[in-house]
Protein backbone atom coordinates (compact mmCIF):
# COMPACT_ATOMS: atom_id res chain seq x y z
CA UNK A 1 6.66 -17.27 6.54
CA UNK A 2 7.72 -13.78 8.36
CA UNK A 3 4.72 -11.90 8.66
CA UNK A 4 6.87 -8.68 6.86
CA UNK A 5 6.84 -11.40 3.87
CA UNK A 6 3.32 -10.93 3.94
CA UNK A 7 3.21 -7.59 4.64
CA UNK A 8 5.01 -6.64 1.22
CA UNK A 9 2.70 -9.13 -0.61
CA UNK A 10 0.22 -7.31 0.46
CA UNK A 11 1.44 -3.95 -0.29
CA UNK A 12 2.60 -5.16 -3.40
CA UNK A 13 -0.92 -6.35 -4.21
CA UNK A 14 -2.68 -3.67 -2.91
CA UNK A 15 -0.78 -0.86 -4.79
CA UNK A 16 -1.44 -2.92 -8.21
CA UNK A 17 -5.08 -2.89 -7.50
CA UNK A 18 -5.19 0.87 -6.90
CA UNK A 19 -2.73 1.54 -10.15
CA UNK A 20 -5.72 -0.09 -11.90
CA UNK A 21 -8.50 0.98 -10.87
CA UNK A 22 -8.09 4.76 -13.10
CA UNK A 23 -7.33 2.22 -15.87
CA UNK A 24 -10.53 -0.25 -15.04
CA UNK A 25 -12.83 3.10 -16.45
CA UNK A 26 -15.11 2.41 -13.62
CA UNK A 27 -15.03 -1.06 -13.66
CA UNK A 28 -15.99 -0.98 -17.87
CA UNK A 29 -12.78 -2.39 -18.81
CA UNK A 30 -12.31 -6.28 -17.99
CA UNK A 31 -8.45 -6.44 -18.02
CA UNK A 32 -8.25 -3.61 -15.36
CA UNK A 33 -11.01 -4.73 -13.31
CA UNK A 34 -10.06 -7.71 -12.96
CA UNK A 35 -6.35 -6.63 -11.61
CA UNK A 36 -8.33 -4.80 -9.30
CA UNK A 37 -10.63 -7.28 -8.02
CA UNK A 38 -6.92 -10.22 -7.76
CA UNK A 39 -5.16 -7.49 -6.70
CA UNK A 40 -7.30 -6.55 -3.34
CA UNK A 41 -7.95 -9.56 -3.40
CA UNK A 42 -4.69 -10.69 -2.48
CA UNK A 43 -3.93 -7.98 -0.52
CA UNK A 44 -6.63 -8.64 2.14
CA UNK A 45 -5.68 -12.46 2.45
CA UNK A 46 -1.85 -11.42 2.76
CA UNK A 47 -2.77 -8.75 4.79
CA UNK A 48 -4.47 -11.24 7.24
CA UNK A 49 -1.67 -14.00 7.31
CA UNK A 50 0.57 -10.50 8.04
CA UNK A 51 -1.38 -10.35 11.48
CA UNK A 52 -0.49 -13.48 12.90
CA UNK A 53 3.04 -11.74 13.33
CA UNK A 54 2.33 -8.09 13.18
CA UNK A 55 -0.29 -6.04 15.24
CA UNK A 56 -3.14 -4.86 13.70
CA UNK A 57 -2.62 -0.81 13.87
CA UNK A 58 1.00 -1.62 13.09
CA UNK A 59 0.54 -3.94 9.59
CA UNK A 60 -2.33 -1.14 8.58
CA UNK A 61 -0.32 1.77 9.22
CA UNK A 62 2.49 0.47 7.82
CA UNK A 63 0.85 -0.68 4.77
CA UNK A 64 -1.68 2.43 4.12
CA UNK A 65 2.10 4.91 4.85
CA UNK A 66 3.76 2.68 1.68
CA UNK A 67 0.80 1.80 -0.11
CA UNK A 68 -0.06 5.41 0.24
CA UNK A 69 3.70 6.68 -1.24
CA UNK A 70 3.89 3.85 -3.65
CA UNK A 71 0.46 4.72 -5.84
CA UNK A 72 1.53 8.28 -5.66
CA UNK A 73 4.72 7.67 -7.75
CA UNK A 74 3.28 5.24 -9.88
CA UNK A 75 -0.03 7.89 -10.93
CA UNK A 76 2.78 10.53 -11.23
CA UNK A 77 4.39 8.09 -13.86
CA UNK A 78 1.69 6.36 -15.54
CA UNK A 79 -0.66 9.39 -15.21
CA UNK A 80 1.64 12.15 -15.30
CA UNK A 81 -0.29 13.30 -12.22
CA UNK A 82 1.47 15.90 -10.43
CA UNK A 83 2.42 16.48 -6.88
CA UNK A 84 2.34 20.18 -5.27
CA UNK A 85 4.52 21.20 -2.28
CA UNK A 86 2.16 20.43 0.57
CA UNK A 87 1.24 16.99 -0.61
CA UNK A 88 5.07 15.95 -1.32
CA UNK A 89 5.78 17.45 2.42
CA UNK A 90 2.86 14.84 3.47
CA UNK A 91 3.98 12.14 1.76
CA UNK A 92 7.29 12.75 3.60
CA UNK A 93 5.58 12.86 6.55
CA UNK A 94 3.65 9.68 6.25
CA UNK A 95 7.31 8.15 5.16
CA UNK A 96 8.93 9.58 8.59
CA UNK A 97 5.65 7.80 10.06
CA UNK A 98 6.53 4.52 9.37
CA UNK A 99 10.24 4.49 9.55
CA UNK A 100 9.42 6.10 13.83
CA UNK A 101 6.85 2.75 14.18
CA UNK A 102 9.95 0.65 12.56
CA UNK A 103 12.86 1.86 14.21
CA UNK A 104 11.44 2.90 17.52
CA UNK A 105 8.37 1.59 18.10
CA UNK A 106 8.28 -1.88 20.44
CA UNK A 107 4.65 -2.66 19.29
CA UNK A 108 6.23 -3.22 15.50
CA UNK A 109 6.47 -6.62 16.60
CA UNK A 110 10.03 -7.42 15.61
């Protein structure tokens, strides 16, 4: 499998686990911890099949810049948390991060 396969998985997994872990109440809910414990769970072992293909520093800046985004939107949904100015601008920024590394960058490994 492409190692971006497993780089989604993993960011996929990874942003799941975070989601839950406001909802896990410090780990006193079961249904949320749990999610939290599969979902990292499966994001490291993704995340490690991802590095066969992928560099390192690329995969984990590439998945921290989306992971990062991603868990933002969803805590602004499901927790009506809300985003000023500067922290939009450096979201943005971390976005225009990863699409240099991906379009630019030779170390991306594609």
């Amino acid at each position: 499998m492409n190692g971006y396969v497993y780089l989604g998985m993993a960011i996929f997994c990874e942003v799941i686990a975070t989601s839950a872990l406001k909802a896990s109440q410090e780990f006193s809910r079961l249904g949320p911890s749990l999610l939290v414990l599969a979902g990292y769970s499966g994001a490291f072992y993704a995340l490690s099949k991802t590095l066969r293909d992928i560099p390192v520093g690329i995969a984990y800046a590439i998945w921290s810049g989306i992971g990062v985004t991603l868990v933002c939107i969803i805590a602004a949904v499901l927790y009506r948390q809300k985003l000023d100015l500067p922290a939009i601008f450096g979201i943005a920024l971390i976005i225009a991060g990863v699409l240099v590394i991906q379009l630019f960058s030779r170390s991306a490994g594609h």
